[in-house]
Protein backbone atom coordinates (compact mmCIF):
# COMPACT_ATOMS: atom_id res chain seq x y z
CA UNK A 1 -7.11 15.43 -12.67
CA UNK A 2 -9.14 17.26 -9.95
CA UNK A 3 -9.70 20.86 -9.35
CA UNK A 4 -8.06 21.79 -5.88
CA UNK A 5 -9.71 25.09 -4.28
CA UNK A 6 -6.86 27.38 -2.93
CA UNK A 7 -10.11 28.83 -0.40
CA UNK A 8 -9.21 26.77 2.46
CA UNK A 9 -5.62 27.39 1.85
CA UNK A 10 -6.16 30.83 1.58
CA UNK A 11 -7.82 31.51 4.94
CA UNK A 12 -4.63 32.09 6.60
CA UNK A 13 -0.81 32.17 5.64
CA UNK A 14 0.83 29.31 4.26
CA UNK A 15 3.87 27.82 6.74
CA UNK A 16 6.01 26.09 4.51
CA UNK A 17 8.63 25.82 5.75
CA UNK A 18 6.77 25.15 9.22
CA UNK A 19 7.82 20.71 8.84
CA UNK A 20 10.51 21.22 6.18
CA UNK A 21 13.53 22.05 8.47
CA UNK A 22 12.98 19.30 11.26
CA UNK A 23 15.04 16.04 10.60
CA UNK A 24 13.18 12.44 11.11
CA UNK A 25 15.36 10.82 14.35
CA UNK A 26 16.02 7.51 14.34
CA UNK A 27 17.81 5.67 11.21
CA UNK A 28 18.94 8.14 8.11
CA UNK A 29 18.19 11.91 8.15
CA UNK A 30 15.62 13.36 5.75
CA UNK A 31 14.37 16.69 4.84
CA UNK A 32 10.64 16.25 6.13
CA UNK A 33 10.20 14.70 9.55
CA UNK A 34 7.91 11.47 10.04
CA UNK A 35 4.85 11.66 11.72
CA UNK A 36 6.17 10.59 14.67
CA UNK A 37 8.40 13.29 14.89
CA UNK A 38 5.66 15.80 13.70
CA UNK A 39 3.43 14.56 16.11
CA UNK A 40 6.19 14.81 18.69
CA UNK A 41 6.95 18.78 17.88
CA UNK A 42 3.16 18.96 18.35
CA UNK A 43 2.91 17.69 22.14
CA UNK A 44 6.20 19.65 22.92
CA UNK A 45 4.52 22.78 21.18
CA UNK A 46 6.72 23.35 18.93
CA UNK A 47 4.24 23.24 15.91
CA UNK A 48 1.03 23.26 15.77
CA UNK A 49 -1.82 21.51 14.56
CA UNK A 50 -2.86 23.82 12.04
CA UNK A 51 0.62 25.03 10.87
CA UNK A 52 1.18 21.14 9.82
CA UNK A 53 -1.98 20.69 7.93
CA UNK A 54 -1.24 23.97 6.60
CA UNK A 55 1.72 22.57 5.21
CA UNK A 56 0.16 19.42 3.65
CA UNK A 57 -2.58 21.71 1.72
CA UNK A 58 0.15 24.06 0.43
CA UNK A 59 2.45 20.88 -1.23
CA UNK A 60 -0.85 19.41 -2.21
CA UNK A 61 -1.72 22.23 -3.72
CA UNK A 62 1.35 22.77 -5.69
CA UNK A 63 2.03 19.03 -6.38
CA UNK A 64 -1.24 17.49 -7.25
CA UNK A 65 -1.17 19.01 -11.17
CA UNK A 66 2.57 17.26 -11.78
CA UNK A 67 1.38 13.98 -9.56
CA UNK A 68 -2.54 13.83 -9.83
CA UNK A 69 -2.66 11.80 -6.19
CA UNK A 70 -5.73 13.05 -4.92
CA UNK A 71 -9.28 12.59 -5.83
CA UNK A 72 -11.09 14.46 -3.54
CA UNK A 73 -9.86 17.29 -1.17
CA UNK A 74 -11.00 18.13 2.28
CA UNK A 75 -9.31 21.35 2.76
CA UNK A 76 -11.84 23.41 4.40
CA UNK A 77 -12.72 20.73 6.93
CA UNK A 78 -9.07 19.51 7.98
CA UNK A 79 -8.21 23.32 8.42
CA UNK A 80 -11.09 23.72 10.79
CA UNK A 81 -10.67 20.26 12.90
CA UNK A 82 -6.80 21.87 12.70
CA UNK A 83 -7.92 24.86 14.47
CA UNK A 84 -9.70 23.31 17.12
CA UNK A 85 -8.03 22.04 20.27
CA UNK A 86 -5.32 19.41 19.94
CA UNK A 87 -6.67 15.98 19.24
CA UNK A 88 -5.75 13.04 21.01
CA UNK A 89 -4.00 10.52 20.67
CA UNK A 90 -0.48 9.17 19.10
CA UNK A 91 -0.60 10.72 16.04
CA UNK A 92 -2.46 14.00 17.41
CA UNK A 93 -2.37 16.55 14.91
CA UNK A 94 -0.66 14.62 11.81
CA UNK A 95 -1.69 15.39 7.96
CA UNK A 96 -3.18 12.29 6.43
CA UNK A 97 -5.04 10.68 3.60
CA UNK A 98 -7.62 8.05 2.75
CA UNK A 99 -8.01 5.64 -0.11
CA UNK A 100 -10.64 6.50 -2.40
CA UNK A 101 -11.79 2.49 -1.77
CA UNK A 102 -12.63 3.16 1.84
CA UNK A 103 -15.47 5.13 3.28
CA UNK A 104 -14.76 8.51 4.90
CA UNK A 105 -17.38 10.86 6.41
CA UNK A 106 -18.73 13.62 4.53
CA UNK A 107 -16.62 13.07 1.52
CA UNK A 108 -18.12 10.58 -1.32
CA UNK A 109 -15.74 7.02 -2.09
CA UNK A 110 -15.22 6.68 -5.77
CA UNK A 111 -13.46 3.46 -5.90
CA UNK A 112 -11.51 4.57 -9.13
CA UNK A 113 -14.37 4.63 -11.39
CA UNK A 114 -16.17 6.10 -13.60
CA UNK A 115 -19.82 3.99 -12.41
CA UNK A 116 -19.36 6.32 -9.02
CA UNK A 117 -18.96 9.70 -9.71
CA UNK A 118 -22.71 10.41 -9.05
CA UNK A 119 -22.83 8.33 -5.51
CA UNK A 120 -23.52 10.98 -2.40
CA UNK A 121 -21.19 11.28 0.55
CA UNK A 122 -20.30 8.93 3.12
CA UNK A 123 -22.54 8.98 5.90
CA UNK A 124 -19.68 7.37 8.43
CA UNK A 125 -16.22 6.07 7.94
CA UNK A 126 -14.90 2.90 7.64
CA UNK A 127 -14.20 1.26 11.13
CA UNK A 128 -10.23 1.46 10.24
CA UNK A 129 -10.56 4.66 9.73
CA UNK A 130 -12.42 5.79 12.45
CA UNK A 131 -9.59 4.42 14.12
CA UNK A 132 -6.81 6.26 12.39
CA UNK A 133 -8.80 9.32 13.70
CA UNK A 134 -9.21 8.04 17.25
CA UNK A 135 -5.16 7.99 16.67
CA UNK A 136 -5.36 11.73 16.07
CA UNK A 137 -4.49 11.92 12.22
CA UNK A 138 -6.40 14.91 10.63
CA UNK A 139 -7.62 13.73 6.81
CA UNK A 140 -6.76 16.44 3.96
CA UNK A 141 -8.31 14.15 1.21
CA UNK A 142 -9.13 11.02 -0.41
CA UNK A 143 -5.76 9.39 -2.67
CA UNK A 144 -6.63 7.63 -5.93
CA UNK A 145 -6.78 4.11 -6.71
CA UNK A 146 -6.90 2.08 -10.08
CA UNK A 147 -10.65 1.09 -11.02
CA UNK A 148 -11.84 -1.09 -7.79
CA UNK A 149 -8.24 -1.44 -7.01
CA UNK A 150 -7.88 -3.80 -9.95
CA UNK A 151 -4.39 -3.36 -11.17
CA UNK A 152 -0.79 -2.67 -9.76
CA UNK A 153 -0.95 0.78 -11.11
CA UNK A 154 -2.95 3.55 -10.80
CA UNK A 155 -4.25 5.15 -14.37
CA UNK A 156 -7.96 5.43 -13.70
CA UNK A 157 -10.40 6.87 -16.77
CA UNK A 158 -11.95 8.51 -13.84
CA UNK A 159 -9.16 10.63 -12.81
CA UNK A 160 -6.26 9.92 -15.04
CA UNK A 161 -2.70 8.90 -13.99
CA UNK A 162 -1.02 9.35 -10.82
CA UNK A 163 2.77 10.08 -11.54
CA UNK A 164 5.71 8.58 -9.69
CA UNK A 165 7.69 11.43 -7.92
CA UNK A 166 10.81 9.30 -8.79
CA UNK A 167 9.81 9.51 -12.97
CA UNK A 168 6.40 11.29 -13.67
CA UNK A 169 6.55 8.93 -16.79
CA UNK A 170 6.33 5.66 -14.77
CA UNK A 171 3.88 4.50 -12.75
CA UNK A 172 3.81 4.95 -9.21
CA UNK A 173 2.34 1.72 -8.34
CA UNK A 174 -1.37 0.34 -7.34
CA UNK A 175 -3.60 0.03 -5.72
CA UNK A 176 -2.45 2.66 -2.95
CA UNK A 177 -0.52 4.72 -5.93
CA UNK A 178 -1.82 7.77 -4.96
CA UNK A 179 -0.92 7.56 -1.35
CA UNK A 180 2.61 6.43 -1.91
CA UNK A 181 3.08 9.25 -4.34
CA UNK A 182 1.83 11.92 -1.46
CA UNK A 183 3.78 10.52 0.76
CA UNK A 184 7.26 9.68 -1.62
CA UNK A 185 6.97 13.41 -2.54
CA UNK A 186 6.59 14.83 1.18
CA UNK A 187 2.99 15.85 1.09
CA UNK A 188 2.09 14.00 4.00
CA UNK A 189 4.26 11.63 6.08
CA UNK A 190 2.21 8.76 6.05
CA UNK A 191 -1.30 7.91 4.10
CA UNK A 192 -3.49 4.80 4.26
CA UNK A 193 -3.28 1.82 1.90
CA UNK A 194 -5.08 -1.41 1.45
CA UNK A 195 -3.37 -4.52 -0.33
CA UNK A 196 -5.82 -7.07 -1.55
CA UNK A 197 -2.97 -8.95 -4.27
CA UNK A 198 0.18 -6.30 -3.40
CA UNK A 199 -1.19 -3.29 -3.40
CA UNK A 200 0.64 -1.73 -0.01
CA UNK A 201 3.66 -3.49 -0.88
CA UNK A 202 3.55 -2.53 -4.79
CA UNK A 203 3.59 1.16 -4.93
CA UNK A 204 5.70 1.08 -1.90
CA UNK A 205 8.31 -0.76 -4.33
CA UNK A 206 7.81 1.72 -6.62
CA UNK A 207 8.12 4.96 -4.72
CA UNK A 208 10.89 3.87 -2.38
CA UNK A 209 8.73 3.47 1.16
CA UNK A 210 7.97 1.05 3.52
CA UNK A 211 4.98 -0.64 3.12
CA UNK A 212 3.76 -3.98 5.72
CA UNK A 213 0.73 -6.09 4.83
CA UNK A 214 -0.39 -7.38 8.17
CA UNK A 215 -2.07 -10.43 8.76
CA UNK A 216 -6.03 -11.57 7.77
CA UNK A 217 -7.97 -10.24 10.46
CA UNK A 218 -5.47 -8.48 12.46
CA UNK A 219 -6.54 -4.55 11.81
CA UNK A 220 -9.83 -3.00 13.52
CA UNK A 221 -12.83 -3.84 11.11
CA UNK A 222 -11.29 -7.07 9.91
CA UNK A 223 -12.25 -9.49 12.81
CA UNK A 224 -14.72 -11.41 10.31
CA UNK A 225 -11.83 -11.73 7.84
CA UNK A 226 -11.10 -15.40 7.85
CA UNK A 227 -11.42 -17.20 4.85
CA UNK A 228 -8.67 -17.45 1.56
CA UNK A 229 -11.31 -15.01 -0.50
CA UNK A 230 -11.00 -12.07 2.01
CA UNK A 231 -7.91 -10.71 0.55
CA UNK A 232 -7.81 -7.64 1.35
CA UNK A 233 -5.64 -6.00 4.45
CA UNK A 234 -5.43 -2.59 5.40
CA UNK A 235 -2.44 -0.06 7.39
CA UNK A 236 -0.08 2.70 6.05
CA UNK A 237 2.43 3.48 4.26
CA UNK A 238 5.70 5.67 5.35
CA UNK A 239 8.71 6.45 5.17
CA UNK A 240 9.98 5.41 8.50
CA UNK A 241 9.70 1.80 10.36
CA UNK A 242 8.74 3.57 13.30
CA UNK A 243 5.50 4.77 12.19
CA UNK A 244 4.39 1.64 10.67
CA UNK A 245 4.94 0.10 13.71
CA UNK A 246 3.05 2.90 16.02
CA UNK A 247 0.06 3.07 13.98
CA UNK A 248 -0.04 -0.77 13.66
CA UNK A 249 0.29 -0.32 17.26
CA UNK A 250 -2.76 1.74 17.39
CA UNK A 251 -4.86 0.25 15.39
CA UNK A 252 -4.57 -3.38 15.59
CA UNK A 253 -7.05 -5.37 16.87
CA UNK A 254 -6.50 -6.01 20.59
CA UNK A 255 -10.15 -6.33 22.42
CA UNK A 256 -12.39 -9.27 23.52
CA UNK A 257 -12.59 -11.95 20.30
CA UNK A 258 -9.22 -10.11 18.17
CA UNK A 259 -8.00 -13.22 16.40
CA UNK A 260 -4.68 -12.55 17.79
CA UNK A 261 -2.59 -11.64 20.76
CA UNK A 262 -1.72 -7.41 19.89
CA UNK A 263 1.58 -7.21 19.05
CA UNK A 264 1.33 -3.58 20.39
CA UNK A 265 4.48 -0.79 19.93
CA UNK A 266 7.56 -2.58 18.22
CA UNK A 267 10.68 -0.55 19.01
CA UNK A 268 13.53 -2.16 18.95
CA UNK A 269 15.84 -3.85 16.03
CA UNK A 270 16.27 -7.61 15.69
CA UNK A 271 18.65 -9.00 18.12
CA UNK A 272 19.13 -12.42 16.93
CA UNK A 273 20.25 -14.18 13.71
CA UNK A 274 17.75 -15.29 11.25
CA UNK A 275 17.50 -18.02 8.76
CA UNK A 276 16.04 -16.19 5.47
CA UNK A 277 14.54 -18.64 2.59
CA UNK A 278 15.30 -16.61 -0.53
CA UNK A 279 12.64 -16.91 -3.61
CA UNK A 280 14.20 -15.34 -6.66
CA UNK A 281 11.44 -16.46 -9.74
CA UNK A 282 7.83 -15.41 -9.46
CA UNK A 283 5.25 -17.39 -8.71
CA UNK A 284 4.72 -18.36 -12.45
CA UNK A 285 8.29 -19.78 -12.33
CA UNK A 286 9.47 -16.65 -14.14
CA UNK A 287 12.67 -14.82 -13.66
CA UNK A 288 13.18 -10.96 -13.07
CA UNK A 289 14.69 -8.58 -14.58
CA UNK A 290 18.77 -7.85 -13.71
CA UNK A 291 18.16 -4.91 -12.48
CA UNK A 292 15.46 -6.41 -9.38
CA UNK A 293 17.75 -9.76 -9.22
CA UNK A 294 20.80 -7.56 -8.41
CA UNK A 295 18.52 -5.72 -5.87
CA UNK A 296 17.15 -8.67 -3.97
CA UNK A 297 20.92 -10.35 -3.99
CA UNK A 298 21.94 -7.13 -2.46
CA UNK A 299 19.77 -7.16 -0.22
CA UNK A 300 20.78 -11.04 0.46
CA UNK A 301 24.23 -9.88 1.05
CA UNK A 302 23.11 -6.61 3.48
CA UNK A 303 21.18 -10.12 5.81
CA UNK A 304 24.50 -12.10 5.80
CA UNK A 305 26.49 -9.35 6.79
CA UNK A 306 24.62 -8.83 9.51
CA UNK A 307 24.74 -12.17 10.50
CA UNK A 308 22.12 -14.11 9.38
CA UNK A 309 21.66 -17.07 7.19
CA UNK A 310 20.35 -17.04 3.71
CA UNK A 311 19.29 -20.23 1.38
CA UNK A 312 17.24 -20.74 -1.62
CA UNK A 313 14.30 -21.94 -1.63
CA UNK A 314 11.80 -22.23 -3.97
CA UNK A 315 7.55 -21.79 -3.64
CA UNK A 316 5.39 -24.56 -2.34
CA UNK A 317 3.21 -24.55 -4.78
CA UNK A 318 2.92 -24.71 -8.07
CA UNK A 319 2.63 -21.78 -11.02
CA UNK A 320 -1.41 -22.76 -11.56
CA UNK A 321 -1.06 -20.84 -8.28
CA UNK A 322 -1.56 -17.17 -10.29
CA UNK A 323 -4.03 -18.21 -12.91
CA UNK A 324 -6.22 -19.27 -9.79
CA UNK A 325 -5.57 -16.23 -7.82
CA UNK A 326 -6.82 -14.50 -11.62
CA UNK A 327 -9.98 -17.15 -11.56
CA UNK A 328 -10.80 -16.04 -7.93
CA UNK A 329 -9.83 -12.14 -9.20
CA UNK A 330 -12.26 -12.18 -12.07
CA UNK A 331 -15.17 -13.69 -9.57
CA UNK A 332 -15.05 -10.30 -8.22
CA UNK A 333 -14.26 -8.11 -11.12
CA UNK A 334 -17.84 -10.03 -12.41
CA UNK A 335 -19.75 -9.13 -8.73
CA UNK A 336 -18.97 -5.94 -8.96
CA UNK A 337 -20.25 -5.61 -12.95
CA UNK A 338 -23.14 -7.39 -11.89
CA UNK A 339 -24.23 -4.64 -9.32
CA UNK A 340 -23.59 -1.60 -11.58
CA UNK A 341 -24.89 -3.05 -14.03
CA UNK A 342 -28.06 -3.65 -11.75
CA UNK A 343 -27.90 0.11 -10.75
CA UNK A 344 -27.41 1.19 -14.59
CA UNK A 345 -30.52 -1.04 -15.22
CA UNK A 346 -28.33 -2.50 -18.46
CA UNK A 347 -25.47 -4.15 -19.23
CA UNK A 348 -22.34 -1.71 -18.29
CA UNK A 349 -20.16 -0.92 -20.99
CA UNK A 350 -16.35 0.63 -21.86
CA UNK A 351 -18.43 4.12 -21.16
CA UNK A 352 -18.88 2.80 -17.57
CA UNK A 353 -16.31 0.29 -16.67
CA UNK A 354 -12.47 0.27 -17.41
CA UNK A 355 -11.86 -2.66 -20.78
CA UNK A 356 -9.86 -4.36 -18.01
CA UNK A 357 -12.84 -4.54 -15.96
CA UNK A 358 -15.17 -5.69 -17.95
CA UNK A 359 -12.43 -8.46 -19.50
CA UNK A 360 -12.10 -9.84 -16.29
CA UNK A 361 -15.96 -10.25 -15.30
CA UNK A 362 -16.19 -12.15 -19.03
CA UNK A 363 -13.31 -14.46 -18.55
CA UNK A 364 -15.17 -15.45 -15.33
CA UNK A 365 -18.53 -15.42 -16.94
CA UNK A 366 -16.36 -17.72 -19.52
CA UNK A 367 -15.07 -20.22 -17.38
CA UNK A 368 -16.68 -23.71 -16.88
CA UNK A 369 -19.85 -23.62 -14.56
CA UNK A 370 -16.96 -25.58 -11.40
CA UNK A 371 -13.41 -23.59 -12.27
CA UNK A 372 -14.08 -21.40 -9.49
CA UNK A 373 -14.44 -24.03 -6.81
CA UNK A 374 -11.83 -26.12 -8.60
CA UNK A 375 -9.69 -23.10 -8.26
CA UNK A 376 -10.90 -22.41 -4.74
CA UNK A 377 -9.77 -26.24 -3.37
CA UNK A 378 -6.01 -25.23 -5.06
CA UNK A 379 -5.58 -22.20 -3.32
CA UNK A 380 -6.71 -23.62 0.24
CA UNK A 381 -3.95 -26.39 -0.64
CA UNK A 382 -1.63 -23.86 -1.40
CA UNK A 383 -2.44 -21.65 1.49
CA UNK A 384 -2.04 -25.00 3.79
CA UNK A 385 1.65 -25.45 2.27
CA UNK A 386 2.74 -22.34 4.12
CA UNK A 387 3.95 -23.01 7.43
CA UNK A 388 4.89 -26.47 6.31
CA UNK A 389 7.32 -24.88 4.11
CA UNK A 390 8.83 -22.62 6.35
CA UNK A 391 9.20 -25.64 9.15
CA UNK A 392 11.09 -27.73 6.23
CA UNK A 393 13.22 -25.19 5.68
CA UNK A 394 13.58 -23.75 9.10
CA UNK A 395 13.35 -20.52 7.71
CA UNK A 396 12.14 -17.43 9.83
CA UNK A 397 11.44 -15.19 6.83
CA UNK A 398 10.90 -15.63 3.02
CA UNK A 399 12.61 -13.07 1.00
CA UNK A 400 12.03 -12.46 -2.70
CA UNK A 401 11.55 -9.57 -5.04
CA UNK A 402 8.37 -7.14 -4.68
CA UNK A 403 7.87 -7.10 -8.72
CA UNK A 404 9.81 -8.52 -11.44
CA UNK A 405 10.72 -5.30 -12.88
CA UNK A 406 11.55 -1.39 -11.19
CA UNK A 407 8.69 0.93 -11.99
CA UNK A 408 6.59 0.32 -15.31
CA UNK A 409 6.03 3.34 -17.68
CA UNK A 410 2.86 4.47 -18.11
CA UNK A 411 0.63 1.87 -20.13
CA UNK A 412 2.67 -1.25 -19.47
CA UNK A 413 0.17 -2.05 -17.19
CA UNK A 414 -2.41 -0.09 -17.16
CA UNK A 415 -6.41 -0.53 -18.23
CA UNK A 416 -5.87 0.25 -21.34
CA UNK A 417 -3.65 -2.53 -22.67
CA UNK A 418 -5.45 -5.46 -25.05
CA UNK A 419 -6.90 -7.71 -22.28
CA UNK A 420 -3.98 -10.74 -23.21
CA UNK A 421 -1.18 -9.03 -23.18
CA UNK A 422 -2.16 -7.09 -19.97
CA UNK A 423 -2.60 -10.38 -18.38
CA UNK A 424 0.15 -12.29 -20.06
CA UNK A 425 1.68 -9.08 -18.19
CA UNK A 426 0.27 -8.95 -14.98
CA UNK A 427 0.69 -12.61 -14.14
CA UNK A 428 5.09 -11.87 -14.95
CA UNK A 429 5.23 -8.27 -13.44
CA UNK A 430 3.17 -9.35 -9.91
CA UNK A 431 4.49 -12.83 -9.25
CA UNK A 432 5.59 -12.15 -5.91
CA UNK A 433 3.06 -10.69 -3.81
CA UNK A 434 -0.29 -12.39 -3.76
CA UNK A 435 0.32 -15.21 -2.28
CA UNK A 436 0.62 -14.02 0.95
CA UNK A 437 -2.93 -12.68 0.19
CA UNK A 438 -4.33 -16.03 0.03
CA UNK A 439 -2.77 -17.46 2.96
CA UNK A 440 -3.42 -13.96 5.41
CA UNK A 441 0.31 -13.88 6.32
CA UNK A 442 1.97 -10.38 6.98
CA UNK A 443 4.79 -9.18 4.34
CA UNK A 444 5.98 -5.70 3.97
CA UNK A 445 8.31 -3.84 1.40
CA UNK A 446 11.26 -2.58 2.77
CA UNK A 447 13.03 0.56 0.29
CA UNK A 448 16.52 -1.13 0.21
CA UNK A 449 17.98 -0.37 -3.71
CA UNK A 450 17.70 1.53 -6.27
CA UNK A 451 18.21 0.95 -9.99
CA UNK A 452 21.62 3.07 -11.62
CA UNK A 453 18.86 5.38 -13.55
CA UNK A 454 17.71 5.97 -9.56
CA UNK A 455 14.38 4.37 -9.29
CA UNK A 456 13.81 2.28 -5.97
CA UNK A 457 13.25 -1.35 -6.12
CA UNK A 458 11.70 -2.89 -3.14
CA UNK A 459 13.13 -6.55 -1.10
CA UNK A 460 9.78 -8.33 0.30
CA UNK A 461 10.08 -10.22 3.42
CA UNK A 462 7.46 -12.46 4.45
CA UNK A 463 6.75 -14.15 7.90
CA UNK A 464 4.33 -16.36 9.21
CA UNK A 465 0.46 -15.81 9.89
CA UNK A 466 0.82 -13.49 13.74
CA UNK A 467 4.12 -12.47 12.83
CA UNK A 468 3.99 -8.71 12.75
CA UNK A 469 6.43 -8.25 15.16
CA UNK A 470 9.14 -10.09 13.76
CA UNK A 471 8.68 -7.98 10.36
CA UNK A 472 9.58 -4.92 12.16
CA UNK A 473 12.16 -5.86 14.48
CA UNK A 474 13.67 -6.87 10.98
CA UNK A 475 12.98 -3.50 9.27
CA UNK A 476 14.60 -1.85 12.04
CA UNK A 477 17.88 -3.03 11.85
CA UNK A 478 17.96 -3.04 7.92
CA UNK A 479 16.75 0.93 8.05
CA UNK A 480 20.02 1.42 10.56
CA UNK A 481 22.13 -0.47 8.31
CA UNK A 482 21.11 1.22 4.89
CA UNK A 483 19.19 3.95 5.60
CA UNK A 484 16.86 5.70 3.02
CA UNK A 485 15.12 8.50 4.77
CA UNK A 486 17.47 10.93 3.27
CA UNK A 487 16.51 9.47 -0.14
CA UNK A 488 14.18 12.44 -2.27
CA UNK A 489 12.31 11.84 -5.12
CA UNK A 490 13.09 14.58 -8.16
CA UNK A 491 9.50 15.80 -7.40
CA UNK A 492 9.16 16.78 -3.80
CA UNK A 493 7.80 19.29 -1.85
């Protein structure tokens, strides 16, 4: 847990109820507004500036100690950018946070662990977000993250465990759990995420938002990202298509050398029928649970009755697929060791590093001297089996679930757990999502059930490599046919 000054806050009066009142437009109503629509009342005067981040600091304030999402706040600073005159820019004006994995200016990037708390602040942000400024977002603080974004939940040592707004007892997801629990609970309207294995699409399964993983390469800073190891993409997560698809918009690559065409503003719903290849086992060849397999044939049933075509289909590749996405995993997890325990000037130890951590560097310092370029050669096969298998099929989009099971409690998966059983775990529980890591295609999360006990369960649709737009002409007519802005966590602002 962190300390959160009330100073900042307490330079001027709160306006609570300042963004509370306004319905979202577009598909469902809600309670909060998006950031479209903040941003919106904000050109038109309506609100300002400083009267929405206002209102972020207060519900941060008063939901951080029953959530834990932030790691750092950046009160006094967001108050006084706030106060200056209005930004530019699509999002001019609109509350926002950073994962504690990325850089941002003046405030220090703890990746989750316990071998940072001593680094000094940032000297410059991260090229994404230096863009997500440039789009006129004003950063309140830095969201937590698992240890090096390790796991699908967030329950650092560092910082301890970020709740789920729908169950403080269950995780809210991970890597990006503490920005889908800011936004879920109405803190800010949208936050950045990064997905390296899931991680944009996990937690927004687990807190009910939408959540796209664009393509390798396709975001500003990611030009150089073109091989199967750079796993990692970067956007937002929200609770409206709409500003997924404006700050994608925004910050997508589109200059001289951007591996792709820009996609640019995505508006409108689908307007043609589809033929959807549906994937109900994981990866491993295991089954969900009922409650997810009741979602995702749902959610089957929502596609056909608006017109499209669903078939089975099954993965083109085989379930070595996850225990060489956990080789290539564990290559990291040993880097990373490696260079704190260079800075430590010893070994780094369960003081240090999370047990998970340091179990995944040894099973990698285990493995025979070739596994990892064994490994490597499997997932550039598997990677190559995309397209063909959506040509086969004919398919337009892969759907499957996002997890095999609604949100864990804490523990389940956390960094805690005896190193084989959280794996024997991990490789059931996330046999959906990383796949689309290796091959660089764009999947998102879309908040279409929830379980009778009411926690969400997320359908994942997948498209091919450039296919961005597609994704969100899809999530468009979905959020108009089963709306879930009007959805609200027990713990909300």
């Amino acid at each position: 847990m962190i300390d959160l000054t009330r100073r900042a806050v307490a330079a001027a009066p709160l306006a609570l109820a300042a963004c509370a009142t306004v319905p979202a437009s577009g598909a469902g109503a809600s309670a909060w507004p998006d950031a479209t629509e903040m941003a919106a009342r904000i050109r038109a005067r309506e609100l300002t500036p400083l009267e929405a981040v206002r209102t972020a600091i207060d519900r941060a304030v008063a939901l951080q100690p029953e959530l834990n999402f932030l790691v750092h706040s950046d009160f006094e600073r967001a108050l006084a950018r706030a106060a200056q005159a209005p930004p530019s820019g699509p999002f001019a004006g609109v509350p926002f946070l950073v994962k504690d994995l990325d850089d941002y200016a003046g405030l220090p990037t703890r990746h989750g662990s316990r071998a940072h708390l001593a680094d000094p602040p940032a000297r410059e942000s991260a090229p994404l977000v230096a863009a997500y400024e440039r789009a006129g977002v004003i950063v309140i603080g830095k969201s937590s993250t698992p240890e090096y974004g390790f796991l699908p939940t967030t329950e650092p040592a560092a910082f301890g465990p970020t709740r789920n707004p729908w169950d403080p007892e269950r995780s809210s997801g991970g890597s990006s759990g503490g920005a889908a629990a800011a936004v879920a609970a109405g803190v800010v309207p949208f936050a950045h995420a990064s997905d390296g294995g899931g991680p944009i699409r996990i937690p927004a399964s687990c807190c009910g938002l939408f959540g796209l993983k664009p393509s390798r390469g396709r975001m500003v800073g990611a030009r150089d990202l073109t091989k199967i190891t750079d796993l990692s993409a970067e956007h937002v997560l929200t609770r409206s298509v709409r500003d997924s698809a404006a700050m994608f918009a925004a910050c997508e690559d589109s200059g001289d050398g951007a591996q792709f065409p820009p996609v640019g503003m995505v508006s409108t719903p689908l307007r043609r029928r589809l033929r959807i290849g549906l994937v109900m086992p994981g990866m491993a060849g295991l089954e969900p649970s009922p409650e997810v397999r009741d979602a995702t044939l749902s959610t089957a049933r929502l596609l056909e009755e608006l017109g499209h075509t669903v078939v089975e289909t099954r993965w083109p590749t085989g379930p070595e697929f996850i225990n060489d996405f956990l080789l290539l995993w564990a290559s990291g997890a040993a880097q990373l060791a490696g260079e704190v325990g260079k800075a430590l000037g010893r070994a780094p130890d369960e003081r240090v590093l999370e047990p998970f951590s340091l179990g995944m560097a040894e099973m990698f310092l285990k493995a025979p001297q070739d596994a990892l370029d064994a490994a490597l050669q499997r997932l550039h096969a598997a990677a190559m089996a995309y397209d063909p298998w959506f040509v086969a099929g004919g398919f337009d989009v892969v759907l499957s679930p996002v997890l095999s099971a609604p949100p864990p409690p804490f523990g389940f998966v956390g960094p805690d757990t005896p190193f084989d059983t959280l794996v024997a775990r991990l490789i059931e529980y996330v046999g959906y999502t990383t796949y689309h890591n290796v091959v660089g295609a764009p999947a998102l999360s879309v908040p279409l059930n929830w379980t009778p006990a009411g926690l969400p369960v997320g359908s994942q649709f997948a498209a091919r490599v450039g296919q961005e737009g597609l994704l969100f002409q899809l999530a468009y007519q979905l959020e108009a046919a089963r709306p879930w802005a009007g959805r609200i966590p027990p713990v909300h602002a």
